[in-house]
Protein backbone atom coordinates (compact mmCIF):
# COMPACT_ATOMS: atom_id res chain seq x y z
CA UNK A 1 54.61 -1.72 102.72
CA UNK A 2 51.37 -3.13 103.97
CA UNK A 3 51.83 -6.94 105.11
CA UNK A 4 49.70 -8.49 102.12
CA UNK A 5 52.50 -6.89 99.75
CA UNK A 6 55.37 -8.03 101.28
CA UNK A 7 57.26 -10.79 99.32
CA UNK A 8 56.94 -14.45 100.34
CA UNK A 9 60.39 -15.50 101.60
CA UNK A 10 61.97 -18.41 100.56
CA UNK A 11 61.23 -20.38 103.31
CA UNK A 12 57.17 -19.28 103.11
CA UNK A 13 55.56 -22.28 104.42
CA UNK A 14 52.29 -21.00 102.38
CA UNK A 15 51.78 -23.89 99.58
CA UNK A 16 51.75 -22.83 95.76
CA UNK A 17 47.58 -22.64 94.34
CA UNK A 18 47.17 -25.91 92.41
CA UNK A 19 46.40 -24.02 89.43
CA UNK A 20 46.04 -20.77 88.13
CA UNK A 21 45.20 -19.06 84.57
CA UNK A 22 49.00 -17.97 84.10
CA UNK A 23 52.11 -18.55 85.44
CA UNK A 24 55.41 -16.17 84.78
CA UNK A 25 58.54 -16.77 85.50
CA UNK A 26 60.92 -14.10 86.86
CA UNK A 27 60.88 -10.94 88.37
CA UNK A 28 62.65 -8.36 86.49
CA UNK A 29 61.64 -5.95 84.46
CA UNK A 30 59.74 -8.56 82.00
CA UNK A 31 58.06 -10.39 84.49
CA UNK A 32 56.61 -7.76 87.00
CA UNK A 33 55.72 -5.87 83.28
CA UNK A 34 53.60 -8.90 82.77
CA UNK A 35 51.81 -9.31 85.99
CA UNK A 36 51.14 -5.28 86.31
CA UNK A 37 49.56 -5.39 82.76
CA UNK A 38 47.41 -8.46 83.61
CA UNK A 39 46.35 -7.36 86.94
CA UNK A 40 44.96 -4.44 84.85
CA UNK A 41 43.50 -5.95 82.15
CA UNK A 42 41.40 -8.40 84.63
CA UNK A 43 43.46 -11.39 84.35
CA UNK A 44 43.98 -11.73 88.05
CA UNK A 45 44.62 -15.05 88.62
CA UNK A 46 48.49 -15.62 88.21
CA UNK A 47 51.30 -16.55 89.98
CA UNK A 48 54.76 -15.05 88.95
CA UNK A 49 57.60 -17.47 90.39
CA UNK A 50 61.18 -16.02 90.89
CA UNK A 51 64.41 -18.05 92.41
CA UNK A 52 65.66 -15.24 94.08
CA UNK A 53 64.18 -13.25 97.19
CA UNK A 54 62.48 -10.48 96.06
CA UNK A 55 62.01 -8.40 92.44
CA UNK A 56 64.98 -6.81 89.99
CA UNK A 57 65.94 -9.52 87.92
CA UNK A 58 69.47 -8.30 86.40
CA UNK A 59 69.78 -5.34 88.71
CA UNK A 60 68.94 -7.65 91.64
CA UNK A 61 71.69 -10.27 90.63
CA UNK A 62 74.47 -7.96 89.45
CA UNK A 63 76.26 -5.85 92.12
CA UNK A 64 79.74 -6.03 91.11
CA UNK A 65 81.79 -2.26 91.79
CA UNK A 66 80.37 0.46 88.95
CA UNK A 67 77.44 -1.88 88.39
CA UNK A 68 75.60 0.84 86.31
CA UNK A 69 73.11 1.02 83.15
CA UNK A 70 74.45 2.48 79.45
CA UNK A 71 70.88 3.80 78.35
CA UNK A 72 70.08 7.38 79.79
CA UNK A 73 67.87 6.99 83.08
CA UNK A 74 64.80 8.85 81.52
CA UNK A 75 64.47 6.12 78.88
CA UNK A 76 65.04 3.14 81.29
CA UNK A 77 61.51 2.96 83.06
CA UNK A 78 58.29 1.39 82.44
CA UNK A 79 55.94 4.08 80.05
CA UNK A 80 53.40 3.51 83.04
CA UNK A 81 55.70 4.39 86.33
CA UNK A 82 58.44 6.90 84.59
CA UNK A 83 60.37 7.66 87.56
CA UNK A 84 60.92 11.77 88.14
CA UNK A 85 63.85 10.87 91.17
CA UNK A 86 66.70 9.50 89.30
CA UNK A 87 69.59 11.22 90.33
CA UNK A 88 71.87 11.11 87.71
CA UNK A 89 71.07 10.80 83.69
CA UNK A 90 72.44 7.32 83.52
CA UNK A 91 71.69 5.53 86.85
CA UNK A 92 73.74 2.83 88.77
CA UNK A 93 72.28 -0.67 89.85
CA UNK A 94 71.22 -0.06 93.23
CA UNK A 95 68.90 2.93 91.58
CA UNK A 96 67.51 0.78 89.50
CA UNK A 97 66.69 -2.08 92.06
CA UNK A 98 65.19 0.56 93.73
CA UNK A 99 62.99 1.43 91.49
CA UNK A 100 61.58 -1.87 90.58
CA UNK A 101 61.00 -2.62 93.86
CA UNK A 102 59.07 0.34 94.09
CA UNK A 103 57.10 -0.26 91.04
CA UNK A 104 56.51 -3.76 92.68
CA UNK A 105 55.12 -2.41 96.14
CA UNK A 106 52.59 0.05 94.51
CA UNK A 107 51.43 -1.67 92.29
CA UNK A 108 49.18 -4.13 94.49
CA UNK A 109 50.45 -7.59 92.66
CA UNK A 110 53.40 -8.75 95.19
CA UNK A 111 50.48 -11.05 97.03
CA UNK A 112 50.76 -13.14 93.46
CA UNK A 113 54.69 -13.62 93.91
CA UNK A 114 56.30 -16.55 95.20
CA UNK A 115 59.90 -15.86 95.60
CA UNK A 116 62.35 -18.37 96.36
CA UNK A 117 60.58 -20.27 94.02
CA UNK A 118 62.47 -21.71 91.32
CA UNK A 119 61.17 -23.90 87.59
CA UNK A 120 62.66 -26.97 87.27
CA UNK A 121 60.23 -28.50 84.47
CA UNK A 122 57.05 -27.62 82.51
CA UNK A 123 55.72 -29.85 80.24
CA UNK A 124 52.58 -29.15 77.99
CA UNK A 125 49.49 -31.74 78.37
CA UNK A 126 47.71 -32.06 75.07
CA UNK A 127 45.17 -33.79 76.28
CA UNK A 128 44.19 -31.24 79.41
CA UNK A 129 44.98 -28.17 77.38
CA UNK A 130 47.59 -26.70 80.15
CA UNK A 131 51.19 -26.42 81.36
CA UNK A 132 52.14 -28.56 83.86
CA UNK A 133 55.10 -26.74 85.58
CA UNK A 134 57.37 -28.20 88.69
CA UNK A 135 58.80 -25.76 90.71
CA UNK A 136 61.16 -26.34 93.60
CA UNK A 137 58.08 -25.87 96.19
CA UNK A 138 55.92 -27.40 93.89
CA UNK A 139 53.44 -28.27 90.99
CA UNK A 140 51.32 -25.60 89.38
CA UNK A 141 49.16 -26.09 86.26
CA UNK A 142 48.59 -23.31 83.85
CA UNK A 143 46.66 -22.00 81.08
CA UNK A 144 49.43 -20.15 80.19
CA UNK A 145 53.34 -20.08 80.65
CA UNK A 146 54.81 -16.55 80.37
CA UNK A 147 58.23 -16.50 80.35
CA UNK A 148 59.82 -13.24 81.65
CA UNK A 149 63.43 -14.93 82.56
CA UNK A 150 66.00 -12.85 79.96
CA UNK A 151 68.61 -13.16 77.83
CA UNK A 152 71.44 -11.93 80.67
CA UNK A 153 70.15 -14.57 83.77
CA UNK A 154 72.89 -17.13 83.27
CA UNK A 155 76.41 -16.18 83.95
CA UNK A 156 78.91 -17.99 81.12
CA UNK A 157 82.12 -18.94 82.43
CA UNK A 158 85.06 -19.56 79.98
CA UNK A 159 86.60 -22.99 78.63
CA UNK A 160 89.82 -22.84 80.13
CA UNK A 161 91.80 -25.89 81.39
CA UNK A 162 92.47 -25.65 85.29
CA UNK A 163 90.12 -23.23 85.91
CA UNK A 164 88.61 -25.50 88.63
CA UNK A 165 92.57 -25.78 90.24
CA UNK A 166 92.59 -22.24 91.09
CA UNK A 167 93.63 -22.07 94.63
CA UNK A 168 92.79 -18.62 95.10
CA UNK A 169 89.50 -17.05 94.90
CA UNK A 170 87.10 -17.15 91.87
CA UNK A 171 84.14 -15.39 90.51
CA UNK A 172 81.62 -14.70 88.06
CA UNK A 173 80.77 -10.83 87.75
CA UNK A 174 77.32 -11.67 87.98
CA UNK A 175 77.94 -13.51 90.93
CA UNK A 176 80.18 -11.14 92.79
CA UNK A 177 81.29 -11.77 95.86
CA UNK A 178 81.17 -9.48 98.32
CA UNK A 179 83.23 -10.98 101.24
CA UNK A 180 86.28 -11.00 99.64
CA UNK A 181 88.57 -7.74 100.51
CA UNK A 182 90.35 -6.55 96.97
CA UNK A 183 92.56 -4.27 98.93
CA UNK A 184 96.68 -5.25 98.56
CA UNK A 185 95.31 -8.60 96.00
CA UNK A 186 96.79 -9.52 92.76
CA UNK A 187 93.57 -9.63 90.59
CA UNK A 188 93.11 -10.48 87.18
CA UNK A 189 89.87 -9.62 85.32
CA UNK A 190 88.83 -12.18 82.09
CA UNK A 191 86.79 -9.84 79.30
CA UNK A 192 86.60 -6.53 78.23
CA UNK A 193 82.77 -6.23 77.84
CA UNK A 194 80.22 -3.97 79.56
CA UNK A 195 80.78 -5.81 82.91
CA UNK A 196 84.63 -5.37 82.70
CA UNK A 197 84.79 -2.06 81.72
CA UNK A 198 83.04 -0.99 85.02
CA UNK A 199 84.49 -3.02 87.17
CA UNK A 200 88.47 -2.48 85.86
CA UNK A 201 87.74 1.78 87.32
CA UNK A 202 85.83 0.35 90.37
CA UNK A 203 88.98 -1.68 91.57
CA UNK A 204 92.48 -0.47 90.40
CA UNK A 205 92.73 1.82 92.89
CA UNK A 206 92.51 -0.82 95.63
CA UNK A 207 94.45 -3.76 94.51
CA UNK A 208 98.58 -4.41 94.43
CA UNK A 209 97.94 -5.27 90.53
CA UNK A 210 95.24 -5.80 87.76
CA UNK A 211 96.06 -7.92 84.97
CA UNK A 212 93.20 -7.11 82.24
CA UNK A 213 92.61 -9.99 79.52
CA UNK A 214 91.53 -8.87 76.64
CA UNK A 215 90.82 -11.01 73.14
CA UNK A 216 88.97 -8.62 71.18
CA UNK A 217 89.61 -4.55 72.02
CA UNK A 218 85.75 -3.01 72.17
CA UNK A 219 84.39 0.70 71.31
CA UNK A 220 84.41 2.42 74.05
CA UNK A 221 83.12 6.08 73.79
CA UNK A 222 82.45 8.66 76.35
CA UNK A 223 79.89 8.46 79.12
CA UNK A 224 78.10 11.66 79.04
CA UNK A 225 76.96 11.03 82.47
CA UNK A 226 76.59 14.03 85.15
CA UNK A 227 74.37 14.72 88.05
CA UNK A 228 71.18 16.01 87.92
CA UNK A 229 70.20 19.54 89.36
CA UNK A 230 67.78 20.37 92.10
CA UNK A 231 66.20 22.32 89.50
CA UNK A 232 66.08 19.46 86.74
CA UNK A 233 64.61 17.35 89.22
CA UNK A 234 61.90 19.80 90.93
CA UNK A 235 60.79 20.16 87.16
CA UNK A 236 60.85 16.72 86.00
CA UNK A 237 58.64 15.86 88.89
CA UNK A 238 56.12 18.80 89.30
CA UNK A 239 56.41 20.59 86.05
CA UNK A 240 53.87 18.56 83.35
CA UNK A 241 55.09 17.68 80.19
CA UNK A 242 58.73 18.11 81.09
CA UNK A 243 59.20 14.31 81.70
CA UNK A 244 57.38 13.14 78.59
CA UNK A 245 59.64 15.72 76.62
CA UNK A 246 62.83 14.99 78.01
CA UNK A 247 62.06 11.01 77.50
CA UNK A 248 60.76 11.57 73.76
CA UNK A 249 63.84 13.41 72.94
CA UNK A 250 66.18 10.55 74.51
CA UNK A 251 64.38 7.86 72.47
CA UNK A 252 64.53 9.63 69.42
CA UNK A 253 67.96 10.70 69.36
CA UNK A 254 68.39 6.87 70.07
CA UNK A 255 66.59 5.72 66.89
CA UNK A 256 68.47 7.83 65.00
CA UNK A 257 71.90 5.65 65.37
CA UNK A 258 69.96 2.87 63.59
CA UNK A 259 71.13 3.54 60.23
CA UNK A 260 74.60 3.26 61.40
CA UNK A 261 74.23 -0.83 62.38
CA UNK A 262 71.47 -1.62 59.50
CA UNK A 263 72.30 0.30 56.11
CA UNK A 264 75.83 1.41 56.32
CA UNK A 265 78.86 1.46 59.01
CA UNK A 266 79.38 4.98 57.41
CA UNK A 267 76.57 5.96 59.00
CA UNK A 268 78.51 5.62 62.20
CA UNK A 269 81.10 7.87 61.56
CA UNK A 270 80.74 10.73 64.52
CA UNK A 271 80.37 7.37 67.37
CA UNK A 272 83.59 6.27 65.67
CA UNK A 273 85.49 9.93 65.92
CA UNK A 274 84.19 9.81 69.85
CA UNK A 275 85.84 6.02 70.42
CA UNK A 276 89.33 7.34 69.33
CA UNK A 277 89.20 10.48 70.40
CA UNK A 278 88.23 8.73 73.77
CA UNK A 279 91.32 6.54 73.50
CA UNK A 280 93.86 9.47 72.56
CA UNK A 281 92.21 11.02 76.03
CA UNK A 282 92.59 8.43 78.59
CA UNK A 283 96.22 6.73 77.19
CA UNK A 284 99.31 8.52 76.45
CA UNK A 285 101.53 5.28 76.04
CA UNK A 286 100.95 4.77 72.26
CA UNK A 287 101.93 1.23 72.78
CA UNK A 288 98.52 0.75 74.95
CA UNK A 289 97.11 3.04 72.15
CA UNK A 290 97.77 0.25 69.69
CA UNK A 291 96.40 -2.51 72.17
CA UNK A 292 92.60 -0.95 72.53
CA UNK A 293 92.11 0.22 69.18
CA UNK A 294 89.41 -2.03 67.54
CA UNK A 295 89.91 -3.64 64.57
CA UNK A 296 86.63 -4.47 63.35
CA UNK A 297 83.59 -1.62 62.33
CA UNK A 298 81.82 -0.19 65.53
CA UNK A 299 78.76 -1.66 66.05
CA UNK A 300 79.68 -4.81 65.48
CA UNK A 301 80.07 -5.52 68.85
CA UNK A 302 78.55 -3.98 71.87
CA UNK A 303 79.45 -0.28 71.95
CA UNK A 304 80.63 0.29 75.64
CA UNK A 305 80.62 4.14 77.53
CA UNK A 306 83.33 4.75 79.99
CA UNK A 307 85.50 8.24 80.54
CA UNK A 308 87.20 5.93 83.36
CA UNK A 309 88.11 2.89 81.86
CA UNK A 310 91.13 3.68 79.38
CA UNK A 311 93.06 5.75 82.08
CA UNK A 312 92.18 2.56 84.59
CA UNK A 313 94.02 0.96 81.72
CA UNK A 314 96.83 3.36 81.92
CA UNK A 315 97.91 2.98 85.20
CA UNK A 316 101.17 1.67 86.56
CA UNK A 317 99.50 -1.17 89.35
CA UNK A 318 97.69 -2.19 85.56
CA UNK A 319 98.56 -4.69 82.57
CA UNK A 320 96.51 -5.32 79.79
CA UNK A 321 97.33 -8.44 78.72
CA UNK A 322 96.45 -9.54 74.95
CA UNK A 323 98.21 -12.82 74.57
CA UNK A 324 95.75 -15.89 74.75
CA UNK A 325 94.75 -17.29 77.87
CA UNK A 326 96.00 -21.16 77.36
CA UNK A 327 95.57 -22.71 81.46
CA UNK A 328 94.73 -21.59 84.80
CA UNK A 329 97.52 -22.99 87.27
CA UNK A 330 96.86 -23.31 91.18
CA UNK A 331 98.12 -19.69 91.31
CA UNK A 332 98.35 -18.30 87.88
CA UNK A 333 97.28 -17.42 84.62
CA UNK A 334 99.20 -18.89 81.65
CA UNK A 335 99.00 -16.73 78.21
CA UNK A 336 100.15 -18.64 75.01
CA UNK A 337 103.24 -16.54 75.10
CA UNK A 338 104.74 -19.05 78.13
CA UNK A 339 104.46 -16.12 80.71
CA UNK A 340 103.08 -17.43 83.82
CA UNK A 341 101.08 -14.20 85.87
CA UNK A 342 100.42 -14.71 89.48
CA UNK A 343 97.43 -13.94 91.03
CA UNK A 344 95.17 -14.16 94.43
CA UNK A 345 91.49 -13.65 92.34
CA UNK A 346 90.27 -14.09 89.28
CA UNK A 347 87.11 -12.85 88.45
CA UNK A 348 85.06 -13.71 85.15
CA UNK A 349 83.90 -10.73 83.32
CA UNK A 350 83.04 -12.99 79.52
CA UNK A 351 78.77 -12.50 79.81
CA UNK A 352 75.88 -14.52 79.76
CA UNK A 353 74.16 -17.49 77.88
CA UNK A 354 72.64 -15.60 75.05
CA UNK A 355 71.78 -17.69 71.86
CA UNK A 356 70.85 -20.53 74.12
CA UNK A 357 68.50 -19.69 76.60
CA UNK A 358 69.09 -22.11 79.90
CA UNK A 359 65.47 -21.87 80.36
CA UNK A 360 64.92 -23.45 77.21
CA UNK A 361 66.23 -26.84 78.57
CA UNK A 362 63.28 -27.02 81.15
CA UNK A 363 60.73 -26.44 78.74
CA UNK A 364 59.16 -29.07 77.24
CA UNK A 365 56.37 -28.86 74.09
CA UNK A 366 54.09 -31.18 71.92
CA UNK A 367 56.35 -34.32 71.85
CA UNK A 368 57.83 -34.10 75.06
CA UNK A 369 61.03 -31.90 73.03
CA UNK A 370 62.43 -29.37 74.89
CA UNK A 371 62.69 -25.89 73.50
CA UNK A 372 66.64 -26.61 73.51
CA UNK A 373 66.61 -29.39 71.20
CA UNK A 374 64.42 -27.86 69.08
CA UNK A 375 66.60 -24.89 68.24
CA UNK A 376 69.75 -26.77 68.61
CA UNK A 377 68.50 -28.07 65.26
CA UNK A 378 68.78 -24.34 63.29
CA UNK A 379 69.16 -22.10 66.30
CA UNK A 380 66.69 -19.64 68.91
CA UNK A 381 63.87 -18.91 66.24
CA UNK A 382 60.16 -18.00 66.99
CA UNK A 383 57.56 -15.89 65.78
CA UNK A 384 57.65 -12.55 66.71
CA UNK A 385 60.30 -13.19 69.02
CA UNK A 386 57.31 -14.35 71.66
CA UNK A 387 55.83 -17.62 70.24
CA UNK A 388 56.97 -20.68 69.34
CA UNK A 389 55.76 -23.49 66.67
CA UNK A 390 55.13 -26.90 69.08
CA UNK A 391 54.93 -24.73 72.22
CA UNK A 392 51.05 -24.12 72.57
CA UNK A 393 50.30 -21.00 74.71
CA UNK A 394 53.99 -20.33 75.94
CA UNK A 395 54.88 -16.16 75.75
CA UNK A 396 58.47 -15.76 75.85
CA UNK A 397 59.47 -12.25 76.58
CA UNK A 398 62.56 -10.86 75.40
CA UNK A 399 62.92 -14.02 73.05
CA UNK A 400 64.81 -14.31 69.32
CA UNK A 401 65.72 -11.60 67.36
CA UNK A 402 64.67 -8.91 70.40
CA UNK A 403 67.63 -7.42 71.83
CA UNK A 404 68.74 -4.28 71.12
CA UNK A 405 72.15 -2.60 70.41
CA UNK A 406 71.31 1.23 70.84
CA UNK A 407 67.63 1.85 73.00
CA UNK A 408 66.42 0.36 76.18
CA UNK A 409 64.79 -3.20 76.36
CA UNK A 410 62.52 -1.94 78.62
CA UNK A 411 60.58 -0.61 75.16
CA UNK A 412 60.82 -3.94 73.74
CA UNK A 413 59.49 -5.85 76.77
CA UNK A 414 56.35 -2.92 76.71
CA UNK A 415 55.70 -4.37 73.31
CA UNK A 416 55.67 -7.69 73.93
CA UNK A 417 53.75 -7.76 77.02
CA UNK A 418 51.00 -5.78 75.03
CA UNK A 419 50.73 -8.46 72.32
CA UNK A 420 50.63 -10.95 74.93
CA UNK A 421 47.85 -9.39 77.06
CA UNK A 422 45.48 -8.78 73.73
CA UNK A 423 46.36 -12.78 72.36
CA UNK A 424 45.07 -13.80 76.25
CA UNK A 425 41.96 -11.31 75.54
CA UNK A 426 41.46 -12.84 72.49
CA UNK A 427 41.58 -16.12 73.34
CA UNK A 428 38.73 -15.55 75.65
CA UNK A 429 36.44 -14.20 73.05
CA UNK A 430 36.57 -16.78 70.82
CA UNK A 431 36.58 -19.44 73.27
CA UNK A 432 40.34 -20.72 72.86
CA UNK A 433 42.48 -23.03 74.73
CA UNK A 434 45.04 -23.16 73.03
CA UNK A 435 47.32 -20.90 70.30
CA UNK A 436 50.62 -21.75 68.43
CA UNK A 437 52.33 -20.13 65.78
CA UNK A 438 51.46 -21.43 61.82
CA UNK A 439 54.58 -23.47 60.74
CA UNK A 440 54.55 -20.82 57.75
CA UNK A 441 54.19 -17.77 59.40
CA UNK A 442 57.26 -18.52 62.09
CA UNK A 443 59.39 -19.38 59.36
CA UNK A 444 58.55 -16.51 57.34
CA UNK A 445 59.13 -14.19 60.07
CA UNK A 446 62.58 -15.81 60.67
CA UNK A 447 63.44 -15.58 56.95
CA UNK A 448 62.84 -11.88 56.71
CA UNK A 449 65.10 -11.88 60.35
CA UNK A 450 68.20 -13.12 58.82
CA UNK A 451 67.68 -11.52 55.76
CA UNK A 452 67.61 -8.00 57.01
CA UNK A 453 70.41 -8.76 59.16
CA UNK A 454 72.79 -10.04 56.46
CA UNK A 455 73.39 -6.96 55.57
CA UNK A 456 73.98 -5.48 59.10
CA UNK A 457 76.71 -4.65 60.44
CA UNK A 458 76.66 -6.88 63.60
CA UNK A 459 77.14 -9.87 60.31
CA UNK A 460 79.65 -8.28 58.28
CA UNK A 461 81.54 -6.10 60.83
CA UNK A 462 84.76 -8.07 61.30
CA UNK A 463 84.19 -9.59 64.27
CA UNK A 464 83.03 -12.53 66.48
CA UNK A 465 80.80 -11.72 69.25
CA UNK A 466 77.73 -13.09 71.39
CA UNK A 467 75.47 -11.91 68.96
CA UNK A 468 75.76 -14.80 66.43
CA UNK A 469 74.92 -18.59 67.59
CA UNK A 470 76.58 -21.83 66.29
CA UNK A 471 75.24 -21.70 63.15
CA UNK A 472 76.20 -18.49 61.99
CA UNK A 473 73.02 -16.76 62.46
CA UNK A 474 72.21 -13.80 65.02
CA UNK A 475 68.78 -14.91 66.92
CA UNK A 476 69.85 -12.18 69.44
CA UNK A 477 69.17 -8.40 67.69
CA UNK A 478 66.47 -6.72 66.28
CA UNK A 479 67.67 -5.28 62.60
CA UNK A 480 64.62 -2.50 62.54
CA UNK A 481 63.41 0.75 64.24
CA UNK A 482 62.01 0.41 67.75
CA UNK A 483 58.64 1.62 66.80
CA UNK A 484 58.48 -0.73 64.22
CA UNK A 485 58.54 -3.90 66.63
CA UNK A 486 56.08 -1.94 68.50
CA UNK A 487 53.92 -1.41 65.61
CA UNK A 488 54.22 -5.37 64.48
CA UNK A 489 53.31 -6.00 67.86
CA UNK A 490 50.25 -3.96 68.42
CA UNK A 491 47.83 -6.60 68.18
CA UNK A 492 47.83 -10.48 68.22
CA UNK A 493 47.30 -11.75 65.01
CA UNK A 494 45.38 -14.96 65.45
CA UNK A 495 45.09 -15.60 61.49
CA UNK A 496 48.91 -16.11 61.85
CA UNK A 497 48.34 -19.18 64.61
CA UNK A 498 46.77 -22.72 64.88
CA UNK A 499 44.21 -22.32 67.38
CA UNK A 500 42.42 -25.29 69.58
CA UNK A 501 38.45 -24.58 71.35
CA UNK A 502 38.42 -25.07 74.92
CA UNK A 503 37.50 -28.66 75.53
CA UNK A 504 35.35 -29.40 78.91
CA UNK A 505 37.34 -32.25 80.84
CA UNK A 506 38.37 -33.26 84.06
CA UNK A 507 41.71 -31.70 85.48
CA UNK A 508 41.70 -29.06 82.72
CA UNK A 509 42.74 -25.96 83.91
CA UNK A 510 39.98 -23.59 82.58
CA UNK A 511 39.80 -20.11 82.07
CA UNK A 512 38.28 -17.77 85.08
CA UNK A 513 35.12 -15.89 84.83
CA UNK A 514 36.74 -12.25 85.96
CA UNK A 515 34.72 -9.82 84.04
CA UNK A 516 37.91 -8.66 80.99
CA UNK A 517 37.43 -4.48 80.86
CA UNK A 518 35.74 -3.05 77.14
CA UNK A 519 38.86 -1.05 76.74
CA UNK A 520 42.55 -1.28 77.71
CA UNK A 521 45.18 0.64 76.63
CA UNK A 522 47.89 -2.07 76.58
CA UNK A 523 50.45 0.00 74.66
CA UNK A 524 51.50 2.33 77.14
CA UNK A 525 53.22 4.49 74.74
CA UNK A 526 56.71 5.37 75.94
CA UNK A 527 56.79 9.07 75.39
């Protein structure tokens, strides 16, 4: 890695640039998207701020045991870098980091990265036409505020009473930690989610006991994982085309479970036969039978892949415990049922802030409101999932109503970076400072949100989950086809938006003069 690509540590003593055209925060897979796509499209003056210490986002912060993805390896890569050298079709975390980091060294933008580097507030200035964004080394002003943060960057921990009286050790999955020896410990994991389910396999055989706590059972089908061959990889890498196929076929046979969360559970019937059939494979004891089967329609919640995780369940140094959790003691967990469970670590397993974005709270529009108070009002809503009304030039990537329950985000984030690269190239044609999203047009695209997923099954599936905010509503999934976001996205509709002229004044931060390229191809088409 030559020595102008090498990240700025945290303790750089190089100060932030005063201003710049955009700012983006994070470093995952949304926010070194963002800053590849600009660097090619000629908007090279950024600066991408991340709190940690180098690029990866989720797959840099999450390195519990079995850390691993659930979409298929050939689908989880930018269109623009598919990687031939996975080794497996459904890769584990440290792959993945790899990867990005990769991605981030070639691709010639790491000299715009200040790591270590956290946002504490941005505010927008009416007056100036720019963000004005504090970060923990500093302030920046902006044209532009891309945010590339995520839905899965803020570990939730659970409201139990004592928690904080635990004398033993305690941990978020997300926030694993690593100096703590599991060998001979009485453990308890809190959740059943994605997390849990790879962490329960990772551990059991090392610990003296595993208490599981479990509120709502999940579907858990198989993980049709396996190793790839020297052959398989020697052709994906040298043999043209075979890449592009194998990723189109992925992605389609992915769209094709749609119809199964958005017209009719029915649909879903063959993922259903696989959960139970998983179950009746990995548990004998039909008492434990009875405790994981769901009781809700699949789909509804996250469907999970394991072919480890029910007999993890199923063996004797292993209790999965369904009872409510009422207290934490200084040594135990205390289920409604008056049984007391001792334990030397507990570690959290119950997800992320979803349906309120923490980044939200440190974002402040016209008004001085943050973007937390205005959707505590009727919940995460914007246009497009990327703009929002009273928040003039702020992108948020991977925002309302764009997560997905059967494909990889990684398509999603494509999309939305591509919208946001043509609104910045039109703004410069017509002379703009500033774009927002028509009162109208937000609302209308919200309407038709809730609308379509009424009828989903993540509404009317039986069952509680992350999904669905305080007021009922789900701000978190998208209720169509992938290529229909994509197609919705393809260009920035500026009839749709309010739009401002740049105004000439003192301690504006104006756009730069780089010569913008005639053509672009911003979609990078995923097969």
């Amino acid at each position: 890695m030559s020595e102008s690509h090498r990240p700025l540590p945290s303790s750089s003593p190089d100060a932030l640039p005063a201003r710049v055209d955009h700012l983006v925060v994070g470093a995952g897979f949304a926010g070194l998207g963002a800053a590849i796509k600009l660097d090619e499209a000629g908007e090279r003056d950024f600066l991408v701020v991340e709190k940690a210490d180098s690029v990866g986002g989720t797959w840099r912060a999450n390195t519990y045991p079995g850390a691993a993805c659930d979409v298929p390896s050939q689908l989880y890569s930018f269109s623009f870098a598919r990687n031939p050298d996975w080794s497996r079709s459904f890769s584990a975390q440290p792959e993945i980091e790899a990867y990005l980091q990769r991605v981030a060294r070639e691709s010639g933008v790491l000299d715009r990265f200040a790591f270590g580097t956290a946002l504490e507030d941005a505010h927008w200035d009416d007056d100036a036409q720019h963000w004005e964004v504090r970060t923990s080394r500093g302030t920046v002003l902006a044209r532009t505020l891309i945010s590339g943060s995520g839905g899965l960057s803020e570990p939730k921990l659970p409201d139990i009473e004592g928690l904080e009286t635990l004398q033993g050790e305690l941990f978020h999955s997300a926030c694993w930690d690593h100096s703590i020896d599991l060998k001979g410990k009485r453990v308890a994991v809190i959740g059943t989610g994605a997390s849990a389910i790879q962490i329960v396999p990772s551990i059991q055989p090392d610990v003296a006991h595993l208490d599981v706590y479990q509120r709502t059972a999940p579907y858990v089908v198989p993980r049709l994982d396996r190793r790839y061959s020297r052959l398989e990889r020697l052709a994906l890498k040298h043999v043209p085309g075979v890449q592009k196929a194998y990723r189109t076929g992925v992605y389609l046979s992915r769209e094709m479970l749609v119809p199964g969360f958005t017209v009719s559970p029915r649909l879903a019937a063959p993922s259903r036969a696989l959960a139970k059939a998983n179950i009746a494979r990995g548990i004998a004891d039909p008492e434990l039978r009875d405790k994981v089967q769901p009781t809700y329609e699949i789909g509804c919640k996250r469907i999970l892949i394991s072919n480890t995780y029910y007999p993890a369940l199923a063996a004797d140094n292993v209790d999965l415990v369904t009872d409510r959790i009422t207290k934490v003691t200084g040594d135990a967990v205390v289920t409604a049922d008056g049984v007391e469970r001792p334990i030397d670590v507990l570690i959290v397993a119950t997800g992320f802030h979803t349906t309120e974005q923490p980044i939200a709270e440190h974002i402040r529009g016209r008004g001085g409101r943050t973007l937390a108070e205005v959707w505590a009002e009727r919940g995460m809503a914007s246009y497009k999932g990327t703009t929002t009304r009273g928040f003039p030039n702020l992108f948020q990537i991977v925002g309302a109503n764009t997560g997905l329950g059967h494909s990889s985000m990684v398509f999603i984030i494509e999309s939305q970076i591509a919208y946001v690269v043509d609104a910045l190239r039109t703004m410069r044609s017509r002379g703009l400072a500033a774009v927002e999203p028509q009162r109208v047009a937000q609302d209308d695209w919200n309407a038709d949100m809730q609308r379509r997923l009424g009828r989903t099954v993540w509404n009317t599936g039986g069952c509680s989950s992350w999904y669905l905010d305080d007021h009922g509503n789900n701000t978190t999934l998208w209720p169509r086809a992938t290529f229909t976001f994509r197609r919705l996205l393809s260009r920035f509709d500026v009839e749709a938006y309010d739009v401002e002229p740049a105004r000439s004044q003192p301690g504006t931060a104006q756009p730069s003069t780089t010569d913008q390229p005639s053509t672009t191809d911003q979609q990078g088409a995923l097969a």
